[in-house]
C-alpha atoms as a PDB file:
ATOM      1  CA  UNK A   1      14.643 -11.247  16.281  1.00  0.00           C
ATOM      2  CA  UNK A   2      11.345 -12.310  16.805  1.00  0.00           C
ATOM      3  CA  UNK A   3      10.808 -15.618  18.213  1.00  0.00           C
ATOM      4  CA  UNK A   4       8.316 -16.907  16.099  1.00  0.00           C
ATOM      5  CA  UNK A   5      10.250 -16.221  13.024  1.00  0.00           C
ATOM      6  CA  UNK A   6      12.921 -18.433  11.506  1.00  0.00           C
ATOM      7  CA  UNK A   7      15.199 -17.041   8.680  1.00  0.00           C
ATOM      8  CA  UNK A   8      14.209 -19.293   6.199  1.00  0.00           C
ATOM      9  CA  UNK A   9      10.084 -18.968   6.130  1.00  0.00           C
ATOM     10  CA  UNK A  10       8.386 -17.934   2.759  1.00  0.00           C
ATOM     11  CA  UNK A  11       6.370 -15.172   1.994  1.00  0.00           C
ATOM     12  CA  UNK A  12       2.748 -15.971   3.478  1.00  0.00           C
ATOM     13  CA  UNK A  13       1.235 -14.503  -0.093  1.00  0.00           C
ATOM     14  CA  UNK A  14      -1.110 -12.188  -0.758  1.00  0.00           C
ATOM     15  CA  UNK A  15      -4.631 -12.811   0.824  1.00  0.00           C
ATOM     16  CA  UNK A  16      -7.594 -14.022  -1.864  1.00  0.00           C
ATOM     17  CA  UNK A  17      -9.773 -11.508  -1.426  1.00  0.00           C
ATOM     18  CA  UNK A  18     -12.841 -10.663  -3.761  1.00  0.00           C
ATOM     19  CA  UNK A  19     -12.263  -7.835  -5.986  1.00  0.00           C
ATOM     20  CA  UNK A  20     -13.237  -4.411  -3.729  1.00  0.00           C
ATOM     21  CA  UNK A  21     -14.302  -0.837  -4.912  1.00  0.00           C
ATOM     22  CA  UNK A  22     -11.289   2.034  -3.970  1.00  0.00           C
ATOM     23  CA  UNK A  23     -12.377   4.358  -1.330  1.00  0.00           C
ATOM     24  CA  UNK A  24     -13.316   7.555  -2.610  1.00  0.00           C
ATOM     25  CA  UNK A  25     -13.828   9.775   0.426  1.00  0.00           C
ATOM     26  CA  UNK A  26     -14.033  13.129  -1.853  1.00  0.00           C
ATOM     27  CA  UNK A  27     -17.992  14.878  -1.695  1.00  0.00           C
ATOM     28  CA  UNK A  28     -16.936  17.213  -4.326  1.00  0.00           C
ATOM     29  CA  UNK A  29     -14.949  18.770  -5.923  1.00  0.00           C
ATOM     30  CA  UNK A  30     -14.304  22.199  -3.855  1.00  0.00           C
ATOM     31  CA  UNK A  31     -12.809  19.467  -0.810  1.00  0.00           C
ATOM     32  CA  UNK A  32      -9.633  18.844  -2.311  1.00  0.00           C
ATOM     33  CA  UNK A  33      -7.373  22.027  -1.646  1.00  0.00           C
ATOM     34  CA  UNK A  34      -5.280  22.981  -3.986  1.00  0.00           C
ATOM     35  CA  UNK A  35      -1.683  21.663  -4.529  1.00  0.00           C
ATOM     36  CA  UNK A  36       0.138  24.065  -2.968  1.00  0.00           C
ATOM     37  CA  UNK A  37      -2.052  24.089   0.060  1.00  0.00           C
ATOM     38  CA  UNK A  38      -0.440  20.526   1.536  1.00  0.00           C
ATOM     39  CA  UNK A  39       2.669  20.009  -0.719  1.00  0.00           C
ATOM     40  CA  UNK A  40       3.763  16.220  -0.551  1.00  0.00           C
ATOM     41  CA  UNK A  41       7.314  14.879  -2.088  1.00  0.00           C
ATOM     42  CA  UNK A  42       6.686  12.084  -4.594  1.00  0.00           C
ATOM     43  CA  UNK A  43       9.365  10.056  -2.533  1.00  0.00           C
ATOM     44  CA  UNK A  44       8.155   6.451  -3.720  1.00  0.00           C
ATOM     45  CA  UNK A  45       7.797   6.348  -7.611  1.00  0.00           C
ATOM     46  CA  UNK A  46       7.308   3.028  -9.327  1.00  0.00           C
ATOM     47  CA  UNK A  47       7.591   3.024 -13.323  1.00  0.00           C
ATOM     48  CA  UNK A  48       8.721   5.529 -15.033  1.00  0.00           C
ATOM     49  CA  UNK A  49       8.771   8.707 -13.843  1.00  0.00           C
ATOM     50  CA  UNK A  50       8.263  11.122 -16.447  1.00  0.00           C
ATOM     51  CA  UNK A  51       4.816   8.563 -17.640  1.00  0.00           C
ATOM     52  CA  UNK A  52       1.698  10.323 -18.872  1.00  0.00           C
ATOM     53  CA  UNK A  53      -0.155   9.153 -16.295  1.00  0.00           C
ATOM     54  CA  UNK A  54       0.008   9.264 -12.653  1.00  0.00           C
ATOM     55  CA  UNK A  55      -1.756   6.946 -10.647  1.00  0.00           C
ATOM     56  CA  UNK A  56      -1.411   7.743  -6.554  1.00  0.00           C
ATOM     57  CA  UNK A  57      -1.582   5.567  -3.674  1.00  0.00           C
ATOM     58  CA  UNK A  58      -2.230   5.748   0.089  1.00  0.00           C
ATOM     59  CA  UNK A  59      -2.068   2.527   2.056  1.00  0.00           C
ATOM     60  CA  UNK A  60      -1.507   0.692   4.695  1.00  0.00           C
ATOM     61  CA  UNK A  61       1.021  -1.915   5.304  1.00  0.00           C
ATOM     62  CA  UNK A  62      -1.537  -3.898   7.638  1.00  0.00           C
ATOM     63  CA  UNK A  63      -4.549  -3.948   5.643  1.00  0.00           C
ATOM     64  CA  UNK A  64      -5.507  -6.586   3.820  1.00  0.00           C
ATOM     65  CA  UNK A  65      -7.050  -4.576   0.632  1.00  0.00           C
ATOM     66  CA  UNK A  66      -3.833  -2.599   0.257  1.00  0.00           C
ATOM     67  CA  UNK A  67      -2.081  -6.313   0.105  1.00  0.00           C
ATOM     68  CA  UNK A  68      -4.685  -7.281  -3.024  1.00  0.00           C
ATOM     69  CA  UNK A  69      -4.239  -3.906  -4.170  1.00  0.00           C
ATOM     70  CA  UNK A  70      -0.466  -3.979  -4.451  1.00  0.00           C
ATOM     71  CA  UNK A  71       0.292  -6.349  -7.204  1.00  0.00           C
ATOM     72  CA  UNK A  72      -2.450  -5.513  -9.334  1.00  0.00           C
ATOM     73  CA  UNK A  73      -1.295  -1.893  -9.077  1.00  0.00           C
ATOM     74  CA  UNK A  74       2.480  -3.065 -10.006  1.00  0.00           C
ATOM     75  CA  UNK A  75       1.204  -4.860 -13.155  1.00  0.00           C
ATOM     76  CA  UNK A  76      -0.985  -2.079 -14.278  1.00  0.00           C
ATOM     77  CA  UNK A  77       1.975   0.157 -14.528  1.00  0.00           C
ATOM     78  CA  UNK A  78       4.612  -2.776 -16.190  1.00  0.00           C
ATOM     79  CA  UNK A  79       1.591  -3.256 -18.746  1.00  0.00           C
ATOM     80  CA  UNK A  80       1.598   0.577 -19.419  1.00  0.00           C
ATOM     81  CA  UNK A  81       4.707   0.526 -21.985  1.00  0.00           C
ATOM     82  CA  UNK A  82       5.594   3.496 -19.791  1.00  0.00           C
ATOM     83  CA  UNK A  83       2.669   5.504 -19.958  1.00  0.00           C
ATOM     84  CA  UNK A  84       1.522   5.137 -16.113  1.00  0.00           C
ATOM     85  CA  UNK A  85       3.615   5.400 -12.624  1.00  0.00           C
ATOM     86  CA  UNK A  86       2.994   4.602  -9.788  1.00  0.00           C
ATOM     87  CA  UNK A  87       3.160   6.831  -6.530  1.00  0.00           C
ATOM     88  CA  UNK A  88       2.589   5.402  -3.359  1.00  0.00           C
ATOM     89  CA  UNK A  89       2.330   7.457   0.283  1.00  0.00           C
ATOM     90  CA  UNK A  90       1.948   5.902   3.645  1.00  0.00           C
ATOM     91  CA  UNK A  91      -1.580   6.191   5.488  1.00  0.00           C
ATOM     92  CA  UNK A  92      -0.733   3.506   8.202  1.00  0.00           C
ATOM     93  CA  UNK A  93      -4.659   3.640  10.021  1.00  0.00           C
ATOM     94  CA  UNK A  94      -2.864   3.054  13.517  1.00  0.00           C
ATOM     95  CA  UNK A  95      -5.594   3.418  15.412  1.00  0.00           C
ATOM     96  CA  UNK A  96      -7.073  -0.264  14.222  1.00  0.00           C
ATOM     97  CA  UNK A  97      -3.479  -1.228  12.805  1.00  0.00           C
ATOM     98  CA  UNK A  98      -1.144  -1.722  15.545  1.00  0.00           C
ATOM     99  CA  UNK A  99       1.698  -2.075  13.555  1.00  0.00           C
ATOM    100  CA  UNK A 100       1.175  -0.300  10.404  1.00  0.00           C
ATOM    101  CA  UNK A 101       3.108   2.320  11.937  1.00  0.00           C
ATOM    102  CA  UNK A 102       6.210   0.859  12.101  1.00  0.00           C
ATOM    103  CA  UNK A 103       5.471  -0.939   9.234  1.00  0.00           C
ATOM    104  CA  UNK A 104       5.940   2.371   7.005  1.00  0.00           C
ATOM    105  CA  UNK A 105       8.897   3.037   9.136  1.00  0.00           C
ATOM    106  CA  UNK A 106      10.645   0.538   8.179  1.00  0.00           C
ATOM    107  CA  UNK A 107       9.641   0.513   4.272  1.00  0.00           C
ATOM    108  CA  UNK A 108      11.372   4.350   4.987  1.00  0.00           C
ATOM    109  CA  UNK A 109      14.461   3.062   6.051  1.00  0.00           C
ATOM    110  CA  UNK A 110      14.986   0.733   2.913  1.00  0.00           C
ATOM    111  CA  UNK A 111      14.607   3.431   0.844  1.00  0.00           C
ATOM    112  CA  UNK A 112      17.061   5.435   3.270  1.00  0.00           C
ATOM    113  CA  UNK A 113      19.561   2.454   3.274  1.00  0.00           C
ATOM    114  CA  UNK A 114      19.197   0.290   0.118  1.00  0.00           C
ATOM    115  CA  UNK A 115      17.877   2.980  -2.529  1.00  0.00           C
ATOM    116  CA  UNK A 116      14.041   2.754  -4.583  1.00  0.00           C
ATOM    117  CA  UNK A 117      15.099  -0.685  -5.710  1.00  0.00           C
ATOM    118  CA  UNK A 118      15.299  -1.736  -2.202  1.00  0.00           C
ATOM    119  CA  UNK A 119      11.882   0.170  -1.204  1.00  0.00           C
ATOM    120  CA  UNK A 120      10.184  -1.808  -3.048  1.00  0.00           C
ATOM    121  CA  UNK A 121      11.070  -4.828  -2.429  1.00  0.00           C
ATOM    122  CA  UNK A 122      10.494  -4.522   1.337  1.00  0.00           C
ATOM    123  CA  UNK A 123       6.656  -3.223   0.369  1.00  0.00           C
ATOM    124  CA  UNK A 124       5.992  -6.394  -1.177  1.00  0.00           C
ATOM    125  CA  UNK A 125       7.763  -8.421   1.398  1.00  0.00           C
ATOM    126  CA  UNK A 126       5.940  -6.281   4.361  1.00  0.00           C
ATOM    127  CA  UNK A 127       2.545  -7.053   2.314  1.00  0.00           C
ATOM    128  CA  UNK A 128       3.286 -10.557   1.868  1.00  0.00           C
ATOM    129  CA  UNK A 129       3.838 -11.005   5.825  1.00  0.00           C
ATOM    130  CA  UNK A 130       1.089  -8.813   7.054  1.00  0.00           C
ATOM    131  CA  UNK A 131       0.591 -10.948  10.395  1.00  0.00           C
ATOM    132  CA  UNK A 132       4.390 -11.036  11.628  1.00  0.00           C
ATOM    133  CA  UNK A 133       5.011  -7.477  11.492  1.00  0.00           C
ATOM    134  CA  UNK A 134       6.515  -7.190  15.378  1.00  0.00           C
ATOM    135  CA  UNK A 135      10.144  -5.298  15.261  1.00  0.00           C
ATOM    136  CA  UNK A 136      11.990  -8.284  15.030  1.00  0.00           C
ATOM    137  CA  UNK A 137      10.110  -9.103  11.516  1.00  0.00           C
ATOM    138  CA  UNK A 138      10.475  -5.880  10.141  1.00  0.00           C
ATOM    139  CA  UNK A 139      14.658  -6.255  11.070  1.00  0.00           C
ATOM    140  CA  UNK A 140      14.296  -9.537   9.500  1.00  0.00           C
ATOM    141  CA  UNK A 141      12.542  -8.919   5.969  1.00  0.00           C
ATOM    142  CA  UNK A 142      15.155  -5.494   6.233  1.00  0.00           C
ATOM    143  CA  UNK A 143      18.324  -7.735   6.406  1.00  0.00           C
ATOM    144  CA  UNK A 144      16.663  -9.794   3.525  1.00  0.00           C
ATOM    145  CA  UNK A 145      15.737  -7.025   1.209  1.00  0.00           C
ATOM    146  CA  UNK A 146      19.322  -5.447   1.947  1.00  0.00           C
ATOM    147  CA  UNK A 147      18.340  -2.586   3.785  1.00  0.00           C
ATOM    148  CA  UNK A 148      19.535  -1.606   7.689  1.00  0.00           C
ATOM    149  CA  UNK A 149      18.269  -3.630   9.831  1.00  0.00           C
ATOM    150  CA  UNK A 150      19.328  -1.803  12.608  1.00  0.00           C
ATOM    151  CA  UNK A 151      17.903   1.514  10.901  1.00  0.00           C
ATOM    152  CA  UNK A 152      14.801  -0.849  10.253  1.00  0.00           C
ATOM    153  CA  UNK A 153      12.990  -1.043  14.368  1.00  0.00           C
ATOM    154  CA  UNK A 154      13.020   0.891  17.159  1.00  0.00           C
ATOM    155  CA  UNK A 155      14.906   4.185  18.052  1.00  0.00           C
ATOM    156  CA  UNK A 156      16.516   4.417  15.238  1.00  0.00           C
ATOM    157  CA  UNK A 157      13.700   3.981  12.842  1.00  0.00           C
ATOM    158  CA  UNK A 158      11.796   6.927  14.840  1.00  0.00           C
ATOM    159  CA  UNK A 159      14.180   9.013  12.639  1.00  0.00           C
ATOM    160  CA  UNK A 160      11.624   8.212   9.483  1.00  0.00           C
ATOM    161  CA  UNK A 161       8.694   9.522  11.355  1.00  0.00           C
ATOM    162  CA  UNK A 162       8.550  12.920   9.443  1.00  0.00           C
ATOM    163  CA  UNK A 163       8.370  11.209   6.355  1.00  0.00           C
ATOM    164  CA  UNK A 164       5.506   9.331   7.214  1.00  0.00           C
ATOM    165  CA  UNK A 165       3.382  12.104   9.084  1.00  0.00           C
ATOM    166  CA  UNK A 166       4.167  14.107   5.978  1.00  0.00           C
ATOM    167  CA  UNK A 167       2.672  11.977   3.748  1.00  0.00           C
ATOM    168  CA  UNK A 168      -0.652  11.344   6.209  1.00  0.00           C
ATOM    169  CA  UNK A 169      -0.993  15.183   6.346  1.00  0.00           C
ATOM    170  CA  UNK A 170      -1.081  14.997   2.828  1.00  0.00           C
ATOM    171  CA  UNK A 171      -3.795  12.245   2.659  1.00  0.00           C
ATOM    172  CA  UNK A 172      -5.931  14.251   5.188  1.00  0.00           C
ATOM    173  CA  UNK A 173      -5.804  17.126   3.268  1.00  0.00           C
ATOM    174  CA  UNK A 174      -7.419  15.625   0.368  1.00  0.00           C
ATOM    175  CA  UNK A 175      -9.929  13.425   2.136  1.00  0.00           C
ATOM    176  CA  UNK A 176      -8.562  10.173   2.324  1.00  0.00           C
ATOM    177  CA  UNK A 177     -10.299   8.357   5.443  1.00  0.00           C
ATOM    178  CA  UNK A 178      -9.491   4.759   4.116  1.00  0.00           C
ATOM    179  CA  UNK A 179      -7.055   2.062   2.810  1.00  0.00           C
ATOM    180  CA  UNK A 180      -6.545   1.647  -0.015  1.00  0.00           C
ATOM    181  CA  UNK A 181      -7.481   4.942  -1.859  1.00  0.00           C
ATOM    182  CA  UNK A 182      -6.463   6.000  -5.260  1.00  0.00           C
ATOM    183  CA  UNK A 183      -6.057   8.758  -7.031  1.00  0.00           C
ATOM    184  CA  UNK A 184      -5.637   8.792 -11.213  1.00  0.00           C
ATOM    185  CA  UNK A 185      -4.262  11.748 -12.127  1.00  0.00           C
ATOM    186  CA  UNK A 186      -5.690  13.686  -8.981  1.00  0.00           C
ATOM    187  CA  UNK A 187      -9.585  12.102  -9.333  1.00  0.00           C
ATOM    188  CA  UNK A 188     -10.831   9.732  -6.624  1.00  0.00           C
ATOM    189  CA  UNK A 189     -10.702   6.298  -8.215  1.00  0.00           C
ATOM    190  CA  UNK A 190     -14.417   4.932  -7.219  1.00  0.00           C
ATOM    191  CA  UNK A 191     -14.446   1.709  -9.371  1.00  0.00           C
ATOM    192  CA  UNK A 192     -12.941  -2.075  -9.084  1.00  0.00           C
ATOM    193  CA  UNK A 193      -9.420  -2.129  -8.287  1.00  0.00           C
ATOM    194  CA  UNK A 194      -8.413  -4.528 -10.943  1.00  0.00           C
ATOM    195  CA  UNK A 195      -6.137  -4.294 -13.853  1.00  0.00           C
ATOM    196  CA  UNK A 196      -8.857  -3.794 -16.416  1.00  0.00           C
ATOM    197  CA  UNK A 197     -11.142  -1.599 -14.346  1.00  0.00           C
ATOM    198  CA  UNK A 198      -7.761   0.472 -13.744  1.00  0.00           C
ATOM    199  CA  UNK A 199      -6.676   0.864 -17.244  1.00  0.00           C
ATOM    200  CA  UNK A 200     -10.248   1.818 -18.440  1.00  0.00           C
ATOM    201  CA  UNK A 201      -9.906   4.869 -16.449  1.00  0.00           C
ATOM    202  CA  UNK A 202      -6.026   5.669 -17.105  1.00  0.00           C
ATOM    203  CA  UNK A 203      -7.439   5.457 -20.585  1.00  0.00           C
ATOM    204  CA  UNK A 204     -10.707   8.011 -20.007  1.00  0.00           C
ATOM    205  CA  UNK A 205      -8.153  10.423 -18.649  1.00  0.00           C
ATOM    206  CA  UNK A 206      -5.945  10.349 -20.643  1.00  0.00           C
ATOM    207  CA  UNK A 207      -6.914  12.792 -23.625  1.00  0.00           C
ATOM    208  CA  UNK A 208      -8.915  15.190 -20.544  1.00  0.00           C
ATOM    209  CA  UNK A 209      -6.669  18.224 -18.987  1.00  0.00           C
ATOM    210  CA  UNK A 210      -4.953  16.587 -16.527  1.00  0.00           C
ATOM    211  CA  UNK A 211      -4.773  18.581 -12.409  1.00  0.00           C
ATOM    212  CA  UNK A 212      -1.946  18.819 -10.445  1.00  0.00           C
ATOM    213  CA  UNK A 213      -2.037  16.655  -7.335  1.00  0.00           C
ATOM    214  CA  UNK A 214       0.039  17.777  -4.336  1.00  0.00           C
ATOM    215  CA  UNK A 215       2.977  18.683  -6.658  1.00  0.00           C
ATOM    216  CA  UNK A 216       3.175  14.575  -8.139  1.00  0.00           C
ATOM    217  CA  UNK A 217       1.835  15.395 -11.354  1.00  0.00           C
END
């Protein structure tokens, strides 16, 4: 365990942050390959998951934006009566990040060990707590959420690696270079990630022929 962590501490809260504009790496149109050029399993499915409408996420556990992002995302969908889910994919940016890696390890193994229910409750918890993130911390919040702990840090997490590479391949492949970007129904999101903004567009796509995305559609 992590010295500097007691078993009792609350959930830091997400950071206030002015509202941001989604990254939107896309030039055109002919840059994103087609699905079954980088096929990605929709592993991490909030909502329901035959909605309409499918909004896509990649993020970062350490970033600050993903942490606004997150809950305005999760009300979007529970304010959808069904008609939007949720899909998020891991693009920990390690290289400025040192611990979004292991970050999106762990969220793997509560998914592995505790089931989607579980998943999600350690992605909030790992958002809430971006700046004690150390192995000891992610064992911690695991035991908490009732996931592995043991599965949660370290060797044993390295087993979840795949999972996450997979879904930064598939990020690559359709241009994401930044946290948090989102994708509506396989279109770059470009606009205020807030619940209005977010629902505006849901709604604009919704009556337009809607593309396949990486097989999550």
């Amino acid at each position: 365990m992590s010295q500097d962590v007691e078993t009792t501490y609350p959930d830091e809260g997400t950071p206030e942050l002015e509202p941001f504009n989604a990254v939107a790496p896309l030039r055109n149109e002919g840059d994103r390959p087609e699905p079954d050029d980088a096929p990605a399993a929709a592993r991490h499915v909030f909502g329901n998951p035959d909605a309409e409408i499918c909004v896509v996420e990649f993020g970062d556990y350490e970033c600050p934006y993903c942490a606004g992002a997150a809950p305005v995302l999760h009300e979007l969908v529970e304010s959808s009566q069904g008609q939007i889910r949720l899909v998020f994919q891991n693009f920990p940016l390690f290289e400025t990040h040192p611990y979004a890696l292991t970050a999106a390890l762990a969220a793997e193994s509560a998914e592995a060990t505790g089931g989607p229910e579980v998943f999600w409750k350690m992605h909030h918890k790992l958002f809430k707590n971006q700046s004690r993130l150390t192995d000891g911390d992610l064992r911690l919040y695991a035991e908490h959420v009732g996931a592995d702990p043991d599965r949660a840090a370290g060797e044993k997490a390295q087993e979840f690696a795949p999972l996450v590479q997979a879904d930064y391949a598939a990020g690559v492949a359709s241009g994401v270079v930044g946290t948090p970007t989102i994708f509506i129904d396989g279109a770059p999101y470009q606009g205020v990630v807030d619940v209005p903004s977010l629902r505006r567009a849901a709604g604009g796509l919704s009556s337009a022929p809607r593309k396949r995305f990486f097989g999550l559609l």
